[in-house]
N, C-alpha and C. Protein backbone atom coordinates (compact mmCIF):
# COMPACT_ATOMS: atom_id res chain seq x y z
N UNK A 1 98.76 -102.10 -113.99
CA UNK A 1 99.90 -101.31 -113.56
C UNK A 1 99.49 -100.42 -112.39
N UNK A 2 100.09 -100.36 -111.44
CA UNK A 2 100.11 -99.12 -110.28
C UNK A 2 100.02 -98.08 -110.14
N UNK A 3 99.34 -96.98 -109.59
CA UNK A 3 99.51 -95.84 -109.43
C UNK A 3 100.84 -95.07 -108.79
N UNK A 4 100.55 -95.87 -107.70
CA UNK A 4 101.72 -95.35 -106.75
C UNK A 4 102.80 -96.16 -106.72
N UNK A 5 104.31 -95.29 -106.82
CA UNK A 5 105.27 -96.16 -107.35
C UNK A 5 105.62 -97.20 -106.09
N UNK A 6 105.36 -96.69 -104.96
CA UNK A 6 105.50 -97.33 -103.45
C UNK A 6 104.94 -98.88 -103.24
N UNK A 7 104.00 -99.23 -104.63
CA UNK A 7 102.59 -100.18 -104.57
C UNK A 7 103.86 -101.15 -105.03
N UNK A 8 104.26 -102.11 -105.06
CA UNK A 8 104.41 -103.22 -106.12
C UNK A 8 103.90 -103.81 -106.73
N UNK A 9 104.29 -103.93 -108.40
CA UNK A 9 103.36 -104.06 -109.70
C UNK A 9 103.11 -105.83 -109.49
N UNK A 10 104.65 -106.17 -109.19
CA UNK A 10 105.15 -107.79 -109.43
C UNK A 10 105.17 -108.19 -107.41
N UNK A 11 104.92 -109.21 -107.62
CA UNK A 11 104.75 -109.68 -106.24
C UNK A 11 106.58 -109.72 -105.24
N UNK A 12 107.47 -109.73 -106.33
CA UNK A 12 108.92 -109.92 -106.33
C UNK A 12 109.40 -108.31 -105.89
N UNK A 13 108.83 -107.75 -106.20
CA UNK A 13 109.59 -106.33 -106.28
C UNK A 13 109.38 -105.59 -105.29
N UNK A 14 110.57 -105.36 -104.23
CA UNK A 14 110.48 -104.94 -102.95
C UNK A 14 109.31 -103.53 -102.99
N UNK A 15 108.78 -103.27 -102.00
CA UNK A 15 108.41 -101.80 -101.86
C UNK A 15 109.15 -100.83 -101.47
N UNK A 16 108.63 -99.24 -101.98
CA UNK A 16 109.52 -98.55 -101.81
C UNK A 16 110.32 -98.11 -102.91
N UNK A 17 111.01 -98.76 -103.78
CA UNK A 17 112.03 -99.12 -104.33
C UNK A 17 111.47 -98.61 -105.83
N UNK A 18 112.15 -97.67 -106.57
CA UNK A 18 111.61 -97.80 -107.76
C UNK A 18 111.65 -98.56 -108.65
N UNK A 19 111.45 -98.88 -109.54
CA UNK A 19 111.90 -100.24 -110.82
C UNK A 19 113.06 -99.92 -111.51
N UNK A 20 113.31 -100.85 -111.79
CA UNK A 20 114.61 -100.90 -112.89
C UNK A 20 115.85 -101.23 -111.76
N UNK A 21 115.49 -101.14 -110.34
CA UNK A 21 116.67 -101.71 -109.80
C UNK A 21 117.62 -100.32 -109.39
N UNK A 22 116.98 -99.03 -110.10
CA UNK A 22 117.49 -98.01 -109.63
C UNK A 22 117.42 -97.44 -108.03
N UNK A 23 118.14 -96.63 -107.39
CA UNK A 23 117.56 -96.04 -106.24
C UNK A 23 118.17 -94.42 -106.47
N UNK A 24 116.91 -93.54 -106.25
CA UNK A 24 116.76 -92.06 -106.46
C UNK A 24 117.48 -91.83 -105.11
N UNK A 25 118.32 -90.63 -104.94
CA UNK A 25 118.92 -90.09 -104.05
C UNK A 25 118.27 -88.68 -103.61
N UNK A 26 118.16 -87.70 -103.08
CA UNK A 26 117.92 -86.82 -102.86
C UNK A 26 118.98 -85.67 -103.35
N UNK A 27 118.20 -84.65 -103.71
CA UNK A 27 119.43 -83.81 -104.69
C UNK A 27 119.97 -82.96 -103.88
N UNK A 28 121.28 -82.67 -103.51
CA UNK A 28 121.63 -81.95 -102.96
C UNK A 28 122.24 -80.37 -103.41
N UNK A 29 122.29 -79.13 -102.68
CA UNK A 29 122.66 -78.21 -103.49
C UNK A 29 123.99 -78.21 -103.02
N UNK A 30 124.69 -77.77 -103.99
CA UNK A 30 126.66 -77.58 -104.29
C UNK A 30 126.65 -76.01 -104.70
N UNK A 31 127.36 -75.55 -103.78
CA UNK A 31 127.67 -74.22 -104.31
C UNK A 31 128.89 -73.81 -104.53
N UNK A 32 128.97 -73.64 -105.73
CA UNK A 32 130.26 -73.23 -106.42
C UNK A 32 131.18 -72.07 -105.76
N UNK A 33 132.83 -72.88 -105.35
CA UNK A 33 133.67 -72.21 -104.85
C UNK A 33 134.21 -71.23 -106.07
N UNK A 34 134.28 -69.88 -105.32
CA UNK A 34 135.08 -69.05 -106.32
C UNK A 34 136.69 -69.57 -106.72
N UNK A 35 136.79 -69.04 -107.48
CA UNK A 35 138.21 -69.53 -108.27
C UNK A 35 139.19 -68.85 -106.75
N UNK A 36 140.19 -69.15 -106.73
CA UNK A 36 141.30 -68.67 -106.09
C UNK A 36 141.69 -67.08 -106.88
N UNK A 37 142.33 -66.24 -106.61
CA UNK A 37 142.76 -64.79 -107.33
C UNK A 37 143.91 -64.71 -106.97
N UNK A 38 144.39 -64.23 -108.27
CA UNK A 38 145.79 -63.56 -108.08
C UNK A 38 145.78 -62.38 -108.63
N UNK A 39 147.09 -61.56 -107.86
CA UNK A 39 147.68 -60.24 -108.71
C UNK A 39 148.75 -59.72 -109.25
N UNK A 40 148.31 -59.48 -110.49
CA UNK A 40 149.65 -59.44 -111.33
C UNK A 40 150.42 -58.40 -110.59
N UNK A 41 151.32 -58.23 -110.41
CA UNK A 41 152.43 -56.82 -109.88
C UNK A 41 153.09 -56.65 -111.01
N UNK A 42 153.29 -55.37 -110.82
CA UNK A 42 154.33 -54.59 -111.86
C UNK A 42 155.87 -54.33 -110.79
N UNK A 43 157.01 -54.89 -111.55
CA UNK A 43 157.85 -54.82 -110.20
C UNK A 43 158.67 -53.05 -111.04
N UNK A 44 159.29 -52.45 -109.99
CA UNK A 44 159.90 -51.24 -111.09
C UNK A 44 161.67 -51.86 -111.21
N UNK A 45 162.11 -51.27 -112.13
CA UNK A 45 163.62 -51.57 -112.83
C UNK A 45 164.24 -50.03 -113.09
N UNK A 46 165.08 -49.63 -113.06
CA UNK A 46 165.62 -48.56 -113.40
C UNK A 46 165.87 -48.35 -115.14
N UNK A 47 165.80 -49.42 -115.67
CA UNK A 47 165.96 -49.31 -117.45
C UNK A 47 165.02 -49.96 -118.11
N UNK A 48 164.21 -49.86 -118.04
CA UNK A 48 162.71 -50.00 -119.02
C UNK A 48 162.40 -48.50 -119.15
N UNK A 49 162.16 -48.08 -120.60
CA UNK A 49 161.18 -46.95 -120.37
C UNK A 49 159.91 -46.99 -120.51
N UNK A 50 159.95 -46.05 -119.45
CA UNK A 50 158.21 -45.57 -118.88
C UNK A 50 157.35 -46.07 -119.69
N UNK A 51 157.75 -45.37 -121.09
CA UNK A 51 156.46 -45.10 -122.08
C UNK A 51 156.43 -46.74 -122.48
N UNK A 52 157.79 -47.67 -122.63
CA UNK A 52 157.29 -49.17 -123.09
C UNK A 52 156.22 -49.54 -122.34
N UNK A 53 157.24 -49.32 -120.67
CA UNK A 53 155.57 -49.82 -119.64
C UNK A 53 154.46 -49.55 -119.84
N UNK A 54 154.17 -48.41 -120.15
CA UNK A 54 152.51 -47.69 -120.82
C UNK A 54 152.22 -48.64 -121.69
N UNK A 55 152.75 -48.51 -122.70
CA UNK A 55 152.31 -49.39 -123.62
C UNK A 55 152.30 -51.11 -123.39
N UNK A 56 153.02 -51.60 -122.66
CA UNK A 56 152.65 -52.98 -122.61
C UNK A 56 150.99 -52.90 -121.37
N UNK A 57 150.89 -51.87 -120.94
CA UNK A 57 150.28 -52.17 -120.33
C UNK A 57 148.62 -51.58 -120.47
N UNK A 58 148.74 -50.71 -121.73
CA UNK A 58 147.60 -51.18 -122.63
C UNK A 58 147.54 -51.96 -123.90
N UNK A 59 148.50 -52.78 -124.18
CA UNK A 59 148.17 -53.97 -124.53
C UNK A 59 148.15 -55.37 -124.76
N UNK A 60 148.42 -55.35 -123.22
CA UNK A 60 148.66 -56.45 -122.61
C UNK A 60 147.36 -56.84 -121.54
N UNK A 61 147.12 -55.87 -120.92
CA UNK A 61 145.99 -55.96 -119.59
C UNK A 61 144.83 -54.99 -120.20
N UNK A 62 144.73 -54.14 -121.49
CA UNK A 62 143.77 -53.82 -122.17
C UNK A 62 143.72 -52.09 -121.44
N UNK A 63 144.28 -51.69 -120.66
CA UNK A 63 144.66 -50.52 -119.55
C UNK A 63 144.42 -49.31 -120.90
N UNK A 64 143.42 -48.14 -120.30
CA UNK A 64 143.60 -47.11 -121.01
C UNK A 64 144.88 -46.24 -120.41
N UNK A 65 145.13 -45.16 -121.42
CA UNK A 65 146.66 -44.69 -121.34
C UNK A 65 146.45 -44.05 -119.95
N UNK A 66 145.50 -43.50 -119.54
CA UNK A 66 145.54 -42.46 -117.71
C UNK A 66 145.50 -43.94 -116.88
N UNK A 67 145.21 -44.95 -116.69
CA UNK A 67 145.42 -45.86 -115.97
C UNK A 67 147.02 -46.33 -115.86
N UNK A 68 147.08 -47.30 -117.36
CA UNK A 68 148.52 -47.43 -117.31
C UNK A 68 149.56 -46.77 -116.86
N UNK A 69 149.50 -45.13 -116.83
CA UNK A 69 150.67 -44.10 -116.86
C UNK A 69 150.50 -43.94 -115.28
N UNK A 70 149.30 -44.46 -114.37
CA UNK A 70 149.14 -43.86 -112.87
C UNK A 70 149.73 -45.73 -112.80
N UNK A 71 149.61 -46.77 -112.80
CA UNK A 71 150.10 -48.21 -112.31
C UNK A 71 151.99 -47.94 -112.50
N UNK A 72 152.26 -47.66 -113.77
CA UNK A 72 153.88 -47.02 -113.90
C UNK A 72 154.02 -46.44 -112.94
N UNK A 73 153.75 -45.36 -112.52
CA UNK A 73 154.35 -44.29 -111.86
C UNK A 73 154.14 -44.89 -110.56
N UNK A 74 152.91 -45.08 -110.10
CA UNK A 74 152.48 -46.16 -108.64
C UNK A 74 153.84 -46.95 -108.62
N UNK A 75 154.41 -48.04 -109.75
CA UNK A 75 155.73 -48.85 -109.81
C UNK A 75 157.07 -48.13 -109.35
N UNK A 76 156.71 -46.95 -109.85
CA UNK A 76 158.26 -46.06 -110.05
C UNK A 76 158.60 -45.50 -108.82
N UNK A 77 157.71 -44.98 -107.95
CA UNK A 77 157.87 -44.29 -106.89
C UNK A 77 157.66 -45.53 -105.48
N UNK A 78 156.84 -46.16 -105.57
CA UNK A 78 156.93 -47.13 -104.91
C UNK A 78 157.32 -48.53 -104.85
N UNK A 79 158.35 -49.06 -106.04
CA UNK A 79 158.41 -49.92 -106.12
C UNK A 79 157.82 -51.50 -107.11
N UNK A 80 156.57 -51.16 -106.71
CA UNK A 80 155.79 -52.41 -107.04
C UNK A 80 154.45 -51.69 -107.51
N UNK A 81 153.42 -52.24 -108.29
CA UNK A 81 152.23 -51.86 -108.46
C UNK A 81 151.22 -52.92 -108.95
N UNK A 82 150.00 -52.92 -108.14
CA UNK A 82 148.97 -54.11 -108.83
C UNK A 82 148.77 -53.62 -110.46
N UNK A 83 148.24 -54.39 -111.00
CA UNK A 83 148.10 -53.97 -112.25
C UNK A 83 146.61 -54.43 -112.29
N UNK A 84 146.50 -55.98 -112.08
CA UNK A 84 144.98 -56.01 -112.25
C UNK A 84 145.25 -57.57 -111.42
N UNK A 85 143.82 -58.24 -111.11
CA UNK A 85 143.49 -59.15 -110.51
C UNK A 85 142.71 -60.34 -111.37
N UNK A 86 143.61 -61.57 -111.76
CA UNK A 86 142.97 -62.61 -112.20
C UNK A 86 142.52 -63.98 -111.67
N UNK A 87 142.53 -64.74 -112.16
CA UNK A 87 142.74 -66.65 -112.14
C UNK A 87 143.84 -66.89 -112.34
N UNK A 88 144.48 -67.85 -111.74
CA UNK A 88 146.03 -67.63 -111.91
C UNK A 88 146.32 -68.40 -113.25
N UNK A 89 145.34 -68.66 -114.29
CA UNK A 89 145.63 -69.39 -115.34
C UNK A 89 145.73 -67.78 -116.39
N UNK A 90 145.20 -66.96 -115.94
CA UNK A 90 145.12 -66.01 -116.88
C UNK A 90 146.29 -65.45 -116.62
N UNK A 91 146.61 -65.02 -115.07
CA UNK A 91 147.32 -64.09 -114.64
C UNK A 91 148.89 -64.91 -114.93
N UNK A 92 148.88 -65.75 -115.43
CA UNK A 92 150.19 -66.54 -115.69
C UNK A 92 150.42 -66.38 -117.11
N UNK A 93 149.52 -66.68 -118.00
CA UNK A 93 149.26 -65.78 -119.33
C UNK A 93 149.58 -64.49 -119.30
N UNK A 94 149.10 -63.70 -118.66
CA UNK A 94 150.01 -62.18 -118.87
C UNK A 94 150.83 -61.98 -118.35
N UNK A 95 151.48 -62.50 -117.58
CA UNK A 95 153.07 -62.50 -117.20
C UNK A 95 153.62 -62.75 -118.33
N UNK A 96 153.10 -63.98 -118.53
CA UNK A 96 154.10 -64.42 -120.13
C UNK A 96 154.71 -63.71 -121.26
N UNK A 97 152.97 -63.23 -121.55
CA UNK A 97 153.05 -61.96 -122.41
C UNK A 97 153.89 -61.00 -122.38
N UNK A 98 154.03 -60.30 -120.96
CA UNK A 98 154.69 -59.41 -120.47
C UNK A 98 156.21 -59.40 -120.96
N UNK A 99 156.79 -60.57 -120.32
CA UNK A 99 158.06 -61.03 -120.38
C UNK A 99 158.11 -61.34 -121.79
N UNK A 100 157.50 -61.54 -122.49
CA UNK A 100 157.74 -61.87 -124.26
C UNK A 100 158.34 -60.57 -124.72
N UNK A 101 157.60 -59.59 -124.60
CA UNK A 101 156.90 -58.29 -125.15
C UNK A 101 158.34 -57.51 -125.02
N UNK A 102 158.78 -57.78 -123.35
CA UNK A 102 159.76 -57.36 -122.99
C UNK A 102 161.29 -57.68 -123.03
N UNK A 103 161.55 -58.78 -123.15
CA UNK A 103 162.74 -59.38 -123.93
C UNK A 103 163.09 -58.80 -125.66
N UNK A 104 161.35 -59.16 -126.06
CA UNK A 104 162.05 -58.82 -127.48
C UNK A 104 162.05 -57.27 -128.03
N UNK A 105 162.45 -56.72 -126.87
CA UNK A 105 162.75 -55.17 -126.86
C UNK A 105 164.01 -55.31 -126.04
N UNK A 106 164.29 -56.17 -125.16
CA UNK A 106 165.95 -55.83 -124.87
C UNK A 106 165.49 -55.52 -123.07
N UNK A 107 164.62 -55.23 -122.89
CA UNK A 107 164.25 -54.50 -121.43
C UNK A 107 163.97 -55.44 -120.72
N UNK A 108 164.29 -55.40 -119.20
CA UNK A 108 164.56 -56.40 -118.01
C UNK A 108 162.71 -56.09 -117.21
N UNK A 109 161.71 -55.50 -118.00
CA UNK A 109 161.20 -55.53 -117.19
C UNK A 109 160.27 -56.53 -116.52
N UNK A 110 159.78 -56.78 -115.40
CA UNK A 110 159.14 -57.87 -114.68
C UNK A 110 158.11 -57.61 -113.92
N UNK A 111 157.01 -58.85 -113.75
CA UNK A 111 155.85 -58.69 -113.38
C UNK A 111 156.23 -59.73 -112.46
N UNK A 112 154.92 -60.15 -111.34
CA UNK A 112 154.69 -61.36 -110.74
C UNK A 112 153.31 -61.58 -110.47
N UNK A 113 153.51 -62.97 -109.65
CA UNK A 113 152.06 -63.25 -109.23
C UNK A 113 152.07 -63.75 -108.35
N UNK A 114 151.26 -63.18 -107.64
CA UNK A 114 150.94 -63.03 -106.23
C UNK A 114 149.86 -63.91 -105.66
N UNK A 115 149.06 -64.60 -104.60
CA UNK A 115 147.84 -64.77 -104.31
C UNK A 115 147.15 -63.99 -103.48
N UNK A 116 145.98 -64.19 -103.66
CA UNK A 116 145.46 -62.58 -103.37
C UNK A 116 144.16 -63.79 -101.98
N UNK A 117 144.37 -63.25 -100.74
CA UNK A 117 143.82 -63.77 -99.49
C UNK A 117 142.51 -63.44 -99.76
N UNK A 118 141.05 -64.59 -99.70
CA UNK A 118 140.35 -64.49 -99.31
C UNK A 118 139.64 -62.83 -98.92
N UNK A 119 138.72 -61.86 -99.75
CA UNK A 119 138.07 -60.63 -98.93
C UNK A 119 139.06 -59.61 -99.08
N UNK A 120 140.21 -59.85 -99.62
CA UNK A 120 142.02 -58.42 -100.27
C UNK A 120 141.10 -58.27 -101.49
N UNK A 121 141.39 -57.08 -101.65
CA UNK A 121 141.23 -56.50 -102.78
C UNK A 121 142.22 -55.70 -103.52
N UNK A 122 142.37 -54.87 -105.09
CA UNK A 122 143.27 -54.30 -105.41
C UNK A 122 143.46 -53.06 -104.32
């Protein structure tokens, strides 16, 4: 048998070539693309109350109560508010939630999702 796999063992068996008919490739490195991001928004409504929003929004997005009560009010005075930044498989999941949470209380309130550009942040 051969040392060197380059040698041929069998007079038939090209050089070069490893046995079995296989051929080794060179490994290349792949670097993993980040996921795409999205952001949930909090849109504001004139009839949801505040305090539901607080509360769906610690426990829904996990938000302690001084966060949640500054993303509300961020909603209330301006309109709209990030809430937090996911994968849009998650961030479609807490919309859901959202809108569950919020129907079966009677309240119109609404979130969305956004895509969030490349280097944007909250």
């Amino acid at each position: 048998m051969s040392q060197n796999n380059n040698t041929p063992d069998h007079p038939d068996e090209p050089r070069g070539k490893p046995k079995g008919g296989v051929t080794l490739l060179e490994k290349s490195e792949v670097k993993a693309k980040k996921p795409p991001r999205y952001a949930v928004i909090l849109i504001n409504d004139d009839y949801t109350p505040q305090m539901f929003v607080v509360i769906v929004l610690q426990q829904v997005f996990h938000k302690n109560r001084t966060e949640s009560e500054r993303i509300m009010y961020t909603a209330h005075t301006k309109g709209r508010a990030v809430i937090d930044i996911f994968t849009y498989d998650v961030a479609r999941t807490k919309v859901g939630q959202v809108r569950r949470l919020a129907e079966s209380e009677g309240h119109p309130l609404e979130c969305r999702i956004e895509a969030i550009e490349e280097g944007e942040s909250k």
